[in-house]
PDB file of N, CA and C in Angstrom:
ATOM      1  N   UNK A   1     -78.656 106.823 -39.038  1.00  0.00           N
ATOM      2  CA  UNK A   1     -78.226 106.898 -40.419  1.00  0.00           C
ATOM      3  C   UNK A   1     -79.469 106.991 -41.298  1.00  0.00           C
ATOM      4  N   UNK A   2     -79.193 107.872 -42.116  1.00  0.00           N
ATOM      5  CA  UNK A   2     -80.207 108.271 -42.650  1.00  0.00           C
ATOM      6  C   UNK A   2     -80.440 107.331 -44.691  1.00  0.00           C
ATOM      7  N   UNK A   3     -80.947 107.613 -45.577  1.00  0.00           N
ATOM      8  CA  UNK A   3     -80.926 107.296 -46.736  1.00  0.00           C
ATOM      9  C   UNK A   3     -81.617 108.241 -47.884  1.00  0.00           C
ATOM     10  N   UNK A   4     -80.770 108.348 -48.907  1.00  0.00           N
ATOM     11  CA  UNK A   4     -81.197 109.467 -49.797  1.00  0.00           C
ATOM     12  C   UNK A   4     -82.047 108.149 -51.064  1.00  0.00           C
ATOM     13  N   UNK A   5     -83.143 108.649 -51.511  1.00  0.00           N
ATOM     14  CA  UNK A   5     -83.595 107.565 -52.765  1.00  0.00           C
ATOM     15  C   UNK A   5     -83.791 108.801 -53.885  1.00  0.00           C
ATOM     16  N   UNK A   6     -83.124 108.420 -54.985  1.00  0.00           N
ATOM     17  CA  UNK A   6     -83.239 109.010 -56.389  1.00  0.00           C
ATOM     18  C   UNK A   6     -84.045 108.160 -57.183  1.00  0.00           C
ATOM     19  N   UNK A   7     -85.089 108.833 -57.576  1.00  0.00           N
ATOM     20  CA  UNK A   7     -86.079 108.688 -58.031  1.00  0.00           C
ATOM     21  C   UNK A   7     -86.113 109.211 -59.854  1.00  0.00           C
ATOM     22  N   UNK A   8     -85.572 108.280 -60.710  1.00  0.00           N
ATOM     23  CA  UNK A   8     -85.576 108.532 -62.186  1.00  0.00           C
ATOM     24  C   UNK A   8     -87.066 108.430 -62.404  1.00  0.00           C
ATOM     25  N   UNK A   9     -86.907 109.662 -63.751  1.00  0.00           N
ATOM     26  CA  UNK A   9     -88.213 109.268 -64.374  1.00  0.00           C
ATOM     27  C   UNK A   9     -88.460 108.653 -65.277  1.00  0.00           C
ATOM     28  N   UNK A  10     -89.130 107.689 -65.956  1.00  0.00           N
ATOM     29  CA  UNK A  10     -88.614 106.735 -67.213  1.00  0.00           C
ATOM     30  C   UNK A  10     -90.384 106.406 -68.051  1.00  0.00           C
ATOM     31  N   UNK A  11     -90.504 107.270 -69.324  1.00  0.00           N
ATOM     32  CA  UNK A  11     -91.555 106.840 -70.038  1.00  0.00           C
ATOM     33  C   UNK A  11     -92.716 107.880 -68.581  1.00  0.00           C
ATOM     34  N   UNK A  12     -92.406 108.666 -68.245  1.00  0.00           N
ATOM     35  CA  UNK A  12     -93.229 109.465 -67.572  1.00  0.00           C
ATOM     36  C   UNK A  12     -93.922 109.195 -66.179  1.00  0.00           C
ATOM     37  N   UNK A  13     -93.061 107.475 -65.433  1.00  0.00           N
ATOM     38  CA  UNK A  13     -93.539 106.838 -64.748  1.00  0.00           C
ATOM     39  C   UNK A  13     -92.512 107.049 -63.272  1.00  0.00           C
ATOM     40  N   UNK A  14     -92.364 107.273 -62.658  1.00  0.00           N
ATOM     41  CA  UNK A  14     -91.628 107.192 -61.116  1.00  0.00           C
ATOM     42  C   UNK A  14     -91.156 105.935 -61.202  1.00  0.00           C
ATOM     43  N   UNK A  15     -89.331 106.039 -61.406  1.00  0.00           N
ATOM     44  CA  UNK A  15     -88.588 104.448 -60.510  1.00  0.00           C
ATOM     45  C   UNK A  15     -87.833 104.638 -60.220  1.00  0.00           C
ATOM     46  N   UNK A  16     -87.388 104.116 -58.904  1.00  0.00           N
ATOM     47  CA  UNK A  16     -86.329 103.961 -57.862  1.00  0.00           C
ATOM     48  C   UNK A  16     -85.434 103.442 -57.999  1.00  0.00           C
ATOM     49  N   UNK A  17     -84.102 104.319 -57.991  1.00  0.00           N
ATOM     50  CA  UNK A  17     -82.948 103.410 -57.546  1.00  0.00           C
ATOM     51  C   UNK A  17     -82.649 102.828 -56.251  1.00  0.00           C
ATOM     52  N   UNK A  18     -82.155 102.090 -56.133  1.00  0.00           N
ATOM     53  CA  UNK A  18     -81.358 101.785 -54.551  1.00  0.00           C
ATOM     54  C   UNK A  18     -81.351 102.476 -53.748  1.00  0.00           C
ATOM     55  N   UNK A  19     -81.800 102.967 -52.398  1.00  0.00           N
ATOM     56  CA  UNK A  19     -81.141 103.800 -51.692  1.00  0.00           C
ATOM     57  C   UNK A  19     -79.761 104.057 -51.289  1.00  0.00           C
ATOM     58  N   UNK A  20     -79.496 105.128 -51.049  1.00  0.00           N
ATOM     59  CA  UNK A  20     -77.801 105.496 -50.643  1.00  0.00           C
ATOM     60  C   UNK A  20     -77.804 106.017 -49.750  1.00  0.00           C
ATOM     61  N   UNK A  21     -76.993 106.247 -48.765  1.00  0.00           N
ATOM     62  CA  UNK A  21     -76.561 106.087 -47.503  1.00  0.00           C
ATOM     63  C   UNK A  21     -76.038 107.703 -48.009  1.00  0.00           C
ATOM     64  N   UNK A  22     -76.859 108.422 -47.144  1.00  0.00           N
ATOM     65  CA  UNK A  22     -77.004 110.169 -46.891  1.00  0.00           C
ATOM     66  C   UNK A  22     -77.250 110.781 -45.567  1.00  0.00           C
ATOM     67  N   UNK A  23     -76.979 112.100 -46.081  1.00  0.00           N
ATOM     68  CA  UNK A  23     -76.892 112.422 -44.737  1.00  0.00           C
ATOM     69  C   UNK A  23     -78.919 112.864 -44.216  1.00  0.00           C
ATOM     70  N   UNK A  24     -79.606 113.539 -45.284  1.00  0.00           N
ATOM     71  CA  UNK A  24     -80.865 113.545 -45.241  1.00  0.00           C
ATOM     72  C   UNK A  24     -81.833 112.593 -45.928  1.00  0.00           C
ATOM     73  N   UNK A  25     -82.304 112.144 -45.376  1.00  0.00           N
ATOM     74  CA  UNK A  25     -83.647 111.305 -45.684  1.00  0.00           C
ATOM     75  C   UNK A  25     -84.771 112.253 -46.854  1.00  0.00           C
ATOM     76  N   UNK A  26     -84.499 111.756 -48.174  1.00  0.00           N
ATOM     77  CA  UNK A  26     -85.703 112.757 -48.999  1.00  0.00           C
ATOM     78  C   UNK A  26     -86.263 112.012 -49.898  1.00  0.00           C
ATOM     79  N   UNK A  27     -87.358 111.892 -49.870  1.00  0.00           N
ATOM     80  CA  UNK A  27     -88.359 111.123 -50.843  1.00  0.00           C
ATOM     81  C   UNK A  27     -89.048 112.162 -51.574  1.00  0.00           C
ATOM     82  N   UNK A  28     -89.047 112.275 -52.926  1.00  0.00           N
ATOM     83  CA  UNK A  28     -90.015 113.200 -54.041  1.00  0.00           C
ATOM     84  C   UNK A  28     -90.714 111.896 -54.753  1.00  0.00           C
ATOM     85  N   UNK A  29     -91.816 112.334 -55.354  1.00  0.00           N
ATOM     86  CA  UNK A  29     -93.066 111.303 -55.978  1.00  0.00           C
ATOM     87  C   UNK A  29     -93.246 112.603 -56.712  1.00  0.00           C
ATOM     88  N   UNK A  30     -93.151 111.282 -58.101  1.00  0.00           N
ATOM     89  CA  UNK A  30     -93.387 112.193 -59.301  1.00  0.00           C
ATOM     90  C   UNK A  30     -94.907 111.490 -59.645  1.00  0.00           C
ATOM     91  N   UNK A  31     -95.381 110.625 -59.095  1.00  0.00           N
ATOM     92  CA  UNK A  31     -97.075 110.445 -59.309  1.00  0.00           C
ATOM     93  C   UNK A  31     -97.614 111.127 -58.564  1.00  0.00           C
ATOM     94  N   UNK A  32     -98.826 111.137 -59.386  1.00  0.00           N
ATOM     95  CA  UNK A  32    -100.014 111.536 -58.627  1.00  0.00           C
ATOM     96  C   UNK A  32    -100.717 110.733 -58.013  1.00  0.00           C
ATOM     97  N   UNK A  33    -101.196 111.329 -56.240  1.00  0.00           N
ATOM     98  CA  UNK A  33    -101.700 110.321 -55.480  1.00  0.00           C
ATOM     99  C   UNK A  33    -103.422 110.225 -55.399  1.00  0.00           C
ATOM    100  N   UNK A  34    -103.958 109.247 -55.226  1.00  0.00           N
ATOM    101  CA  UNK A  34    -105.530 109.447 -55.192  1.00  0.00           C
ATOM    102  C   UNK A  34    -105.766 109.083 -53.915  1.00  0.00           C
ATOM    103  N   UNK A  35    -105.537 110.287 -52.957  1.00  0.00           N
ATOM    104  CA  UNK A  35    -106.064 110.412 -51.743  1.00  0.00           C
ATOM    105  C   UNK A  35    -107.024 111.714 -51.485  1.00  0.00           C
ATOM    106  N   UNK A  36    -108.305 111.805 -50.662  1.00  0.00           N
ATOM    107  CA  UNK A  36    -109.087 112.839 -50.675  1.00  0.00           C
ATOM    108  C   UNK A  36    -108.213 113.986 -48.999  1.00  0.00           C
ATOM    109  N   UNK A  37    -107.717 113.221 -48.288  1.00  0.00           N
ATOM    110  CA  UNK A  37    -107.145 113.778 -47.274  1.00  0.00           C
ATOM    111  C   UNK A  37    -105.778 114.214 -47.293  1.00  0.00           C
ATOM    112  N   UNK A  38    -105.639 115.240 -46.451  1.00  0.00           N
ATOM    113  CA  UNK A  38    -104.171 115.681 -46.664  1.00  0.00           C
ATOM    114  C   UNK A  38    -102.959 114.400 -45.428  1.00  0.00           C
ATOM    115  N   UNK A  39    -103.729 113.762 -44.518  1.00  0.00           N
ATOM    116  CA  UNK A  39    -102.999 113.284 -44.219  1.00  0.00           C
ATOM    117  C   UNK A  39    -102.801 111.856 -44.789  1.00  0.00           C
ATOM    118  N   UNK A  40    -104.373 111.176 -45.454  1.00  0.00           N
ATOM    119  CA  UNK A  40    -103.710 110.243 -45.992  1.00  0.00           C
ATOM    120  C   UNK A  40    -102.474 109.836 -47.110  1.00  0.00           C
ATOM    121  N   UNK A  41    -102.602 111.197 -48.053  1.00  0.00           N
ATOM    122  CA  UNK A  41    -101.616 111.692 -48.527  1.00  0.00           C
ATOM    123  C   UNK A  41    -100.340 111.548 -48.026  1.00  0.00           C
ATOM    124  N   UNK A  42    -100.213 111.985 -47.091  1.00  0.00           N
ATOM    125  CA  UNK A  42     -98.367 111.889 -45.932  1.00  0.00           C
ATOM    126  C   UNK A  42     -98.375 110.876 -45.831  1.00  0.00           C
ATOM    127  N   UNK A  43     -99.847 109.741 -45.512  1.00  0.00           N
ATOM    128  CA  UNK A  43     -99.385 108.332 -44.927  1.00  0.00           C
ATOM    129  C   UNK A  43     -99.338 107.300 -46.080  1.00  0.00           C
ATOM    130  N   UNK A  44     -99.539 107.739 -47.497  1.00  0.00           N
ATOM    131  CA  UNK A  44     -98.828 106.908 -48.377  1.00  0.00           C
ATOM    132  C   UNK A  44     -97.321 107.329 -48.768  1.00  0.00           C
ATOM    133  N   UNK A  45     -97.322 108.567 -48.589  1.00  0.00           N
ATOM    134  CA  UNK A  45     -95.955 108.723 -48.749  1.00  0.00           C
ATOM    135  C   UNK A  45     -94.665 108.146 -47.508  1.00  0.00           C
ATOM    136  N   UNK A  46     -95.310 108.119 -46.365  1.00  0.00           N
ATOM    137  CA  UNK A  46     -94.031 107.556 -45.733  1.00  0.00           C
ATOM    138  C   UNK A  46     -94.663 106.302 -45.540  1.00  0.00           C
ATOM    139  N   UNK A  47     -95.839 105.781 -45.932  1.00  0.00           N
ATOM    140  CA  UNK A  47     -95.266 104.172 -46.400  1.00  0.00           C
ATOM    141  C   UNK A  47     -94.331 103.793 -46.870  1.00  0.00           C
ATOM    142  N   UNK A  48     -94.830 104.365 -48.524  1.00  0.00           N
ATOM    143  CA  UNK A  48     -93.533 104.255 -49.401  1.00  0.00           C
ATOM    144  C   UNK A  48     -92.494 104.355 -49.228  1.00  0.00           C
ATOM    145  N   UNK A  49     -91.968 105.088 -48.703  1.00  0.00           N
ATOM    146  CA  UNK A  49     -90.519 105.720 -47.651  1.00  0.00           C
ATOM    147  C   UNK A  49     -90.243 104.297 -47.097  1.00  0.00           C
ATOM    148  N   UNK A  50     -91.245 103.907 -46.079  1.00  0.00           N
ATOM    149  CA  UNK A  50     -90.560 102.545 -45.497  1.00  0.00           C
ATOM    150  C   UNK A  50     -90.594 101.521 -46.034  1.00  0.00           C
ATOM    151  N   UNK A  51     -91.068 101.297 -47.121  1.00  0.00           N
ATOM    152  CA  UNK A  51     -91.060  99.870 -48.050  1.00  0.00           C
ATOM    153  C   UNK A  51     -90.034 100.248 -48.615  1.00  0.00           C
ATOM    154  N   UNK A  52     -89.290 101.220 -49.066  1.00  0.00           N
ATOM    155  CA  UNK A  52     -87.958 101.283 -50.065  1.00  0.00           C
ATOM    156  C   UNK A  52     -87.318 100.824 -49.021  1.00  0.00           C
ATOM    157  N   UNK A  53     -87.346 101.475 -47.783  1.00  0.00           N
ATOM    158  CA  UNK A  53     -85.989 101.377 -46.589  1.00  0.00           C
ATOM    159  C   UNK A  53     -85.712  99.688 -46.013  1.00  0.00           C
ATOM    160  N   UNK A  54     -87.581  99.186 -45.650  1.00  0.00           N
ATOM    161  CA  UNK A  54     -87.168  97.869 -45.396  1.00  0.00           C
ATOM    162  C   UNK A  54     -86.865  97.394 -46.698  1.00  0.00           C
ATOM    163  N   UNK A  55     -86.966  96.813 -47.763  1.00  0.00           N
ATOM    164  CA  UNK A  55     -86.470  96.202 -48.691  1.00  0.00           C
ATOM    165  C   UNK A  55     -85.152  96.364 -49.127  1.00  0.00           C
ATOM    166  N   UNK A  56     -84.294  97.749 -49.033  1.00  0.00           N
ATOM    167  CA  UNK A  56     -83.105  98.071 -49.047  1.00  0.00           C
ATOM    168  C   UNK A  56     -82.356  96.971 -48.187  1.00  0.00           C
ATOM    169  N   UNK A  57     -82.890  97.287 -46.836  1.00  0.00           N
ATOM    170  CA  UNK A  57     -82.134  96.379 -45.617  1.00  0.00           C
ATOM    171  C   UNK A  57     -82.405  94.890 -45.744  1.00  0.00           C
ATOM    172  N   UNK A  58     -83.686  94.585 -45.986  1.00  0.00           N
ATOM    173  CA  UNK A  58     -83.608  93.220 -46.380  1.00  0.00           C
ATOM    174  C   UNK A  58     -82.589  92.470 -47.545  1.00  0.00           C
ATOM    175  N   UNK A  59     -82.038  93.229 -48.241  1.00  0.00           N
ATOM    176  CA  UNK A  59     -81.441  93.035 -49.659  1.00  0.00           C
ATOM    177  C   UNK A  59     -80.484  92.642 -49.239  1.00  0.00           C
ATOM    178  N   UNK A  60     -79.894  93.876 -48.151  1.00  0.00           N
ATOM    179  CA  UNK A  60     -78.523  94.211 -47.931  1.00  0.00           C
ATOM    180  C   UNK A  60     -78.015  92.747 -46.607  1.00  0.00           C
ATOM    181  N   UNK A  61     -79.019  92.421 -46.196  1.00  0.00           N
ATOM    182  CA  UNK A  61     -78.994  91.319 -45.334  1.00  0.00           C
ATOM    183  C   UNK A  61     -79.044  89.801 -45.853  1.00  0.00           C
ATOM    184  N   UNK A  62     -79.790  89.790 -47.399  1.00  0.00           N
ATOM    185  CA  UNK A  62     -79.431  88.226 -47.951  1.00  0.00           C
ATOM    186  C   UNK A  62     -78.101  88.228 -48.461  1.00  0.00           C
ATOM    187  N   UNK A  63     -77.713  89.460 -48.724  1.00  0.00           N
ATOM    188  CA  UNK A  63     -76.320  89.913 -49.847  1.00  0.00           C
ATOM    189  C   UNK A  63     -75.291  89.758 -48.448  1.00  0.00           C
ATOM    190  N   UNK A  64     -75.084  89.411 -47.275  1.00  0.00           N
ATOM    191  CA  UNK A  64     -74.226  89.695 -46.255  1.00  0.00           C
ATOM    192  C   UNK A  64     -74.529  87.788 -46.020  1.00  0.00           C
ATOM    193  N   UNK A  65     -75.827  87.003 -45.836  1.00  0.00           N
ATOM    194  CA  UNK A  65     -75.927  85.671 -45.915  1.00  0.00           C
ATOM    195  C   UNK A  65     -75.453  85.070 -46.992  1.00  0.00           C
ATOM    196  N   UNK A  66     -75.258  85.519 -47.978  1.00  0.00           N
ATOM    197  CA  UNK A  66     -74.877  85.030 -48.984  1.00  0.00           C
ATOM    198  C   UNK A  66     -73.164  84.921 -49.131  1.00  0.00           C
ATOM    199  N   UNK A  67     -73.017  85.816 -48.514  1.00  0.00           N
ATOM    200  CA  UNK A  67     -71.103  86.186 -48.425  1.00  0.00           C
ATOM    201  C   UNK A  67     -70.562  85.431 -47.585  1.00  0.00           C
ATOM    202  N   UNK A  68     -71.270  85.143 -46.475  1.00  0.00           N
ATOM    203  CA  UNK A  68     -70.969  83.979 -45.361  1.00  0.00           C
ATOM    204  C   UNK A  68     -71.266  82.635 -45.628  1.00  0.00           C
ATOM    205  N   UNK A  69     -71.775  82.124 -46.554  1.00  0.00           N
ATOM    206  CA  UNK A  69     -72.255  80.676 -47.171  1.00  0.00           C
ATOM    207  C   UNK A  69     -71.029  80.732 -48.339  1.00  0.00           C
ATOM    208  N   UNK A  70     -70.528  81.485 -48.656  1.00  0.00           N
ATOM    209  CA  UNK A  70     -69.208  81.752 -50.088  1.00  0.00           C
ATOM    210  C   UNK A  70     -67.992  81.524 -49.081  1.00  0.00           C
ATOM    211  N   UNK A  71     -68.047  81.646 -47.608  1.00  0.00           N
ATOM    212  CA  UNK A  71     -66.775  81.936 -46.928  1.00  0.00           C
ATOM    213  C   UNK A  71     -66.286  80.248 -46.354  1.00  0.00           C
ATOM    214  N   UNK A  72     -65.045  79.982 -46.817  1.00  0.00           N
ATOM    215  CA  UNK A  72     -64.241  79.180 -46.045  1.00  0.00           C
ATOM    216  C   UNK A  72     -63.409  78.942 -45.042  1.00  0.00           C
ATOM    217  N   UNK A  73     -63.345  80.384 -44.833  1.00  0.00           N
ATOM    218  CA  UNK A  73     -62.241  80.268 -43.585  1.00  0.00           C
ATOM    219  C   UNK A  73     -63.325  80.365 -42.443  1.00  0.00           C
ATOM    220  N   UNK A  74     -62.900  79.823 -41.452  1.00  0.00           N
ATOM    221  CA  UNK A  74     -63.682  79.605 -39.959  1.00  0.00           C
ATOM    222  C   UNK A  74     -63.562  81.222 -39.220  1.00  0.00           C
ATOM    223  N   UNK A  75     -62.115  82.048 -39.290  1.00  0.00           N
ATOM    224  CA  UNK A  75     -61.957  82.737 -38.448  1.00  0.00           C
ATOM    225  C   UNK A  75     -63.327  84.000 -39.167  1.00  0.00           C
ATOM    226  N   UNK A  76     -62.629  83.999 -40.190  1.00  0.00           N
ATOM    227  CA  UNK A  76     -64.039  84.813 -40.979  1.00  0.00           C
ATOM    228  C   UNK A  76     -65.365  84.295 -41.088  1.00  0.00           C
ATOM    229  N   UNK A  77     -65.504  83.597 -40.672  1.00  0.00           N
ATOM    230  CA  UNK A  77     -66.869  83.176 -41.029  1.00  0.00           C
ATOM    231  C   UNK A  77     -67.546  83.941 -39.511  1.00  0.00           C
ATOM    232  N   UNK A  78     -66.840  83.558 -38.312  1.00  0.00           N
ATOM    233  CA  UNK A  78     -67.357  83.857 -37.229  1.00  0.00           C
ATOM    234  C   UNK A  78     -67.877  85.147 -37.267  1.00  0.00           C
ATOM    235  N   UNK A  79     -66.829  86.148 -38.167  1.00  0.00           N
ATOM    236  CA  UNK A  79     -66.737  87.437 -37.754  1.00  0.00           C
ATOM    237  C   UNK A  79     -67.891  87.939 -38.190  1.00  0.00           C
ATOM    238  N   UNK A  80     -68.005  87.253 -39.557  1.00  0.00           N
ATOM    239  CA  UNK A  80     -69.229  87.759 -40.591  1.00  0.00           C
ATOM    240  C   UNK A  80     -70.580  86.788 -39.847  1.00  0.00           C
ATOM    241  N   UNK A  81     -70.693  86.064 -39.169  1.00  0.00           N
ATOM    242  CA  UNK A  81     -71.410  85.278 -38.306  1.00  0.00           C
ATOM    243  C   UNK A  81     -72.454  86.455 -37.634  1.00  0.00           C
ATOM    244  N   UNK A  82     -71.031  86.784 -36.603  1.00  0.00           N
ATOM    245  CA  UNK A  82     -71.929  88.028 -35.478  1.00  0.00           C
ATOM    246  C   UNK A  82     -72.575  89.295 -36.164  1.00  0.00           C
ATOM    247  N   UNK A  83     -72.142  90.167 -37.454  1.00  0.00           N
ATOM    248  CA  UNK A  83     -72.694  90.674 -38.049  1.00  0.00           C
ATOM    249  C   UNK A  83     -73.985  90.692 -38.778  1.00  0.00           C
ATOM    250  N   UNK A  84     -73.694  89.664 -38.964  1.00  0.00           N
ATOM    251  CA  UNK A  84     -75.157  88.870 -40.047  1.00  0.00           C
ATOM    252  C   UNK A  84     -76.321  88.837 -38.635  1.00  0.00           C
ATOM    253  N   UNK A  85     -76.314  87.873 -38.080  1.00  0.00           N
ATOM    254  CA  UNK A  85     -76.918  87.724 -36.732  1.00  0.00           C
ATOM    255  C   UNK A  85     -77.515  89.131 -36.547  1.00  0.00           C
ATOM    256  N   UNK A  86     -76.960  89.935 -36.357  1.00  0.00           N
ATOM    257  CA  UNK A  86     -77.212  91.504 -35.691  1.00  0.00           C
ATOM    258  C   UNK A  86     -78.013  92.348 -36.816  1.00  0.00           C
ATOM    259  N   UNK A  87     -77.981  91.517 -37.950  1.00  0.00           N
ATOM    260  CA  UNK A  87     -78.645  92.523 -39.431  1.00  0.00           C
ATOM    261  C   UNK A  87     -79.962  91.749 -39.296  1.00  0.00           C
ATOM    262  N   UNK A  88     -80.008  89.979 -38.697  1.00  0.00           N
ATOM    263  CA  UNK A  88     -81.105  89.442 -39.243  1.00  0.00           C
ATOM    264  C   UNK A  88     -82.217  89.834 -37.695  1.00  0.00           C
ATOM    265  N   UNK A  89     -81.599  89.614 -36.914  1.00  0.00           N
ATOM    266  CA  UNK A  89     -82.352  90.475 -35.712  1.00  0.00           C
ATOM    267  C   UNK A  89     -82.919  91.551 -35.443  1.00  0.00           C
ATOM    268  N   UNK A  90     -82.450  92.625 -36.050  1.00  0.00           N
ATOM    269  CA  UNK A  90     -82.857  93.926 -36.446  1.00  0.00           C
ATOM    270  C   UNK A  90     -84.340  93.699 -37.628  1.00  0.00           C
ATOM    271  N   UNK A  91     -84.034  92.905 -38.494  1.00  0.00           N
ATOM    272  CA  UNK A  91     -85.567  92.780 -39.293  1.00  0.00           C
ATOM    273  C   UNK A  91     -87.058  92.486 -38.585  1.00  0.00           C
ATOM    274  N   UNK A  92     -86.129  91.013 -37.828  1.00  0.00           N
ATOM    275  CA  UNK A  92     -86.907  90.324 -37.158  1.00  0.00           C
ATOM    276  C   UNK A  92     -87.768  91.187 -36.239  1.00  0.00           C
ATOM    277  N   UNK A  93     -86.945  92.337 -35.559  1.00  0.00           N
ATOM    278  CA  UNK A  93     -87.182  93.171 -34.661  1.00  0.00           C
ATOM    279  C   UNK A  93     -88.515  94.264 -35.036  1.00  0.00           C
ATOM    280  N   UNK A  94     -88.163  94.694 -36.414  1.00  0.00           N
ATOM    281  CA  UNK A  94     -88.945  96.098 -36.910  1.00  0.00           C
ATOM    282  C   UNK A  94     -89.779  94.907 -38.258  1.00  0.00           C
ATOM    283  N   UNK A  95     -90.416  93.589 -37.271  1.00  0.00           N
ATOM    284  CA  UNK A  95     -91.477  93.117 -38.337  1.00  0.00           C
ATOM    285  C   UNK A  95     -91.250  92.992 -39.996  1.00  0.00           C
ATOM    286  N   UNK A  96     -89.993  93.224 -40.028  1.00  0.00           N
ATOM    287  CA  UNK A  96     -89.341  92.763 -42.139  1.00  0.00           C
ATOM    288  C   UNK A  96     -89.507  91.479 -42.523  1.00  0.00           C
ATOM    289  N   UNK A  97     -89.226  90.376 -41.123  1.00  0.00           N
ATOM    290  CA  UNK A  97     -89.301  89.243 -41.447  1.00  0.00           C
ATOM    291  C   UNK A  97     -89.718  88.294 -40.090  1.00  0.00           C
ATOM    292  N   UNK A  98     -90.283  87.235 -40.384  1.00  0.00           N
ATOM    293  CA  UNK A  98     -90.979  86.696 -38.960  1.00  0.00           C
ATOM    294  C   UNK A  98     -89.971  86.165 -38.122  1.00  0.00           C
ATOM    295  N   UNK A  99     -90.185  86.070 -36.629  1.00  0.00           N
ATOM    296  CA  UNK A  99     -89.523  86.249 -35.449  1.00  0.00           C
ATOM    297  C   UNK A  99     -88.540  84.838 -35.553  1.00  0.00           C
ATOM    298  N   UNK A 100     -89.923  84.028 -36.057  1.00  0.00           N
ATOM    299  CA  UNK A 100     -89.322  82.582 -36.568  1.00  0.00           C
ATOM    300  C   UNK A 100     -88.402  81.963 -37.832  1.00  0.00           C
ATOM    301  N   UNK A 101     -88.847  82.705 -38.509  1.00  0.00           N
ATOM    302  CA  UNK A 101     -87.653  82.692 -39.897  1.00  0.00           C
ATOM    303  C   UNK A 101     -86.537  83.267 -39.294  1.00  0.00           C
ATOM    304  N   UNK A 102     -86.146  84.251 -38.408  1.00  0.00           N
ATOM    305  CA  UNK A 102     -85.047  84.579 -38.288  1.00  0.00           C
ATOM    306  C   UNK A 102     -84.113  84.124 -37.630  1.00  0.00           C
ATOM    307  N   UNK A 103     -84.787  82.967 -36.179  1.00  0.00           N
ATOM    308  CA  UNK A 103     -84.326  82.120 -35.353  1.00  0.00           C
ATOM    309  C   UNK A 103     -83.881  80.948 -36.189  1.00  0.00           C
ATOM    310  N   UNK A 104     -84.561  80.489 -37.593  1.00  0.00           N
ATOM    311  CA  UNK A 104     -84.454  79.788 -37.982  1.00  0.00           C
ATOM    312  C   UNK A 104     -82.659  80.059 -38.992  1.00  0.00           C
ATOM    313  N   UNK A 105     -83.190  81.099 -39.607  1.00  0.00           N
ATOM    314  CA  UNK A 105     -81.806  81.424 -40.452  1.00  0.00           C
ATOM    315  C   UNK A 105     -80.324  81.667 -39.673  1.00  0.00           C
ATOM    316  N   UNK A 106     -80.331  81.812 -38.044  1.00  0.00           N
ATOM    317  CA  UNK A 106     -79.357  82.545 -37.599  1.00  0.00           C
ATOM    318  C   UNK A 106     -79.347  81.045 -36.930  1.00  0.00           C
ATOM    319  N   UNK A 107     -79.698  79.968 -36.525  1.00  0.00           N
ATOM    320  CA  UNK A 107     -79.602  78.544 -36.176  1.00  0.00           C
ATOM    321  C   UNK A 107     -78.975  78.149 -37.530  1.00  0.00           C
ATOM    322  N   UNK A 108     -79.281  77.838 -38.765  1.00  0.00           N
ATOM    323  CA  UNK A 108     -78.800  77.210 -39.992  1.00  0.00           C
ATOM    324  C   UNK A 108     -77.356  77.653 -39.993  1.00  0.00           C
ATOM    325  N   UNK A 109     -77.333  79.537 -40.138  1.00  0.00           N
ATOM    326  CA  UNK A 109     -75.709  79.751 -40.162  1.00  0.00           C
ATOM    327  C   UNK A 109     -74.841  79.514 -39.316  1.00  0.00           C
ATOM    328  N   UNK A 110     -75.816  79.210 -38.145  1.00  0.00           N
ATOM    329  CA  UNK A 110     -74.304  79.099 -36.895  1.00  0.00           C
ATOM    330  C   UNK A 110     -74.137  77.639 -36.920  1.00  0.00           C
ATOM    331  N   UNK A 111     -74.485  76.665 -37.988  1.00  0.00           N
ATOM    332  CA  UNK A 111     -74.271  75.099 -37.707  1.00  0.00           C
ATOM    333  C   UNK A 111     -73.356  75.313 -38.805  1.00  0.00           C
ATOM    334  N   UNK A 112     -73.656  76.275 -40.143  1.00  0.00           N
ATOM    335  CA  UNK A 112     -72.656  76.035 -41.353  1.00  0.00           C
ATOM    336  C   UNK A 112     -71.440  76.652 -40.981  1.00  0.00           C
ATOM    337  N   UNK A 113     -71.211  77.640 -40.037  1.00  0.00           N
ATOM    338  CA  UNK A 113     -70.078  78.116 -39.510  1.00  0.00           C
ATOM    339  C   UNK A 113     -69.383  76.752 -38.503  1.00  0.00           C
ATOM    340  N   UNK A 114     -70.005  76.509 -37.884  1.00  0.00           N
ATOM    341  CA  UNK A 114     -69.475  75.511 -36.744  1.00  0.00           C
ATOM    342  C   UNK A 114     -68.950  74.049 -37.593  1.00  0.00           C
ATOM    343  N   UNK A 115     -69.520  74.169 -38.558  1.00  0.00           N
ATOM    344  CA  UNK A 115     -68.995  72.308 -39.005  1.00  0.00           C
ATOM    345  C   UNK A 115     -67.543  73.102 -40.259  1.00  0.00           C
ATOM    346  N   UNK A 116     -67.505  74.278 -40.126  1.00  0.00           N
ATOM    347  CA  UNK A 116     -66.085  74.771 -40.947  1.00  0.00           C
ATOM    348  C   UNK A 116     -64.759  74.338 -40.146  1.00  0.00           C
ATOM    349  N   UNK A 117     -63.995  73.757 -41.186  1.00  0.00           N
ATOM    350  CA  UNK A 117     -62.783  73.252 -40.337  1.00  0.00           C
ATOM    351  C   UNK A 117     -61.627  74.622 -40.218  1.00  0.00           C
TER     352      UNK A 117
END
């Protein structure tokens, strides 16, 4: 799955909306870059590319912890349990967030799920 980012221009400056869920991946930069190489050039640009993408997913992963700490029912909680788990592993995985924060956060939710009556 790929992500489209629209890029407004505002006061003559490049800012990002949210990414959206597309079928092609396209990043345009309306700054100008101060690189002397043509490839360092590419390699700030798909930095940038991956700092929108991890931060997207990170977002989209406190906004999914957050929905499961709001939830009372047990049967749902589980469901949204294994999901969450599988979003915070994936960070953990591609270095978004440390190996240990994530063992830590996916231990916290599975005790606040488990003490739900």
């Amino acid at each position: 799955m790929a992500y489209l980012i629209k890029i407004f221009k505002v006061n003559g400056e490049a800012t990002f909306a949210f990414p959206i869920i597309a079928l092609i991946f396209a990043v345009r930069f309306e700054k100008s870059i101060m690189a002397n190489h043509k490839s360092a050039e590419k390699r700030i640009r798909a930095n940038e590319t991956k700092r929108v993408r991890n931060r997207y997913q990170a977002k989209t992963t406190r906004t999914q912890i957050k929905k499961l700490n709001a939830t009372t029912k047990k049967d749902e909680a589980q469901a949204l349990l294994k999901e969450v788990s599988s979003m915070i592993d994936k960070l953990a995985k591609k270095n978004i967030i440390h190996w240990k924060k994530a063992a830590n956060q996916k231990s916290q939710l599975t005790k606040r799920v488990n003490a739900l009556a």
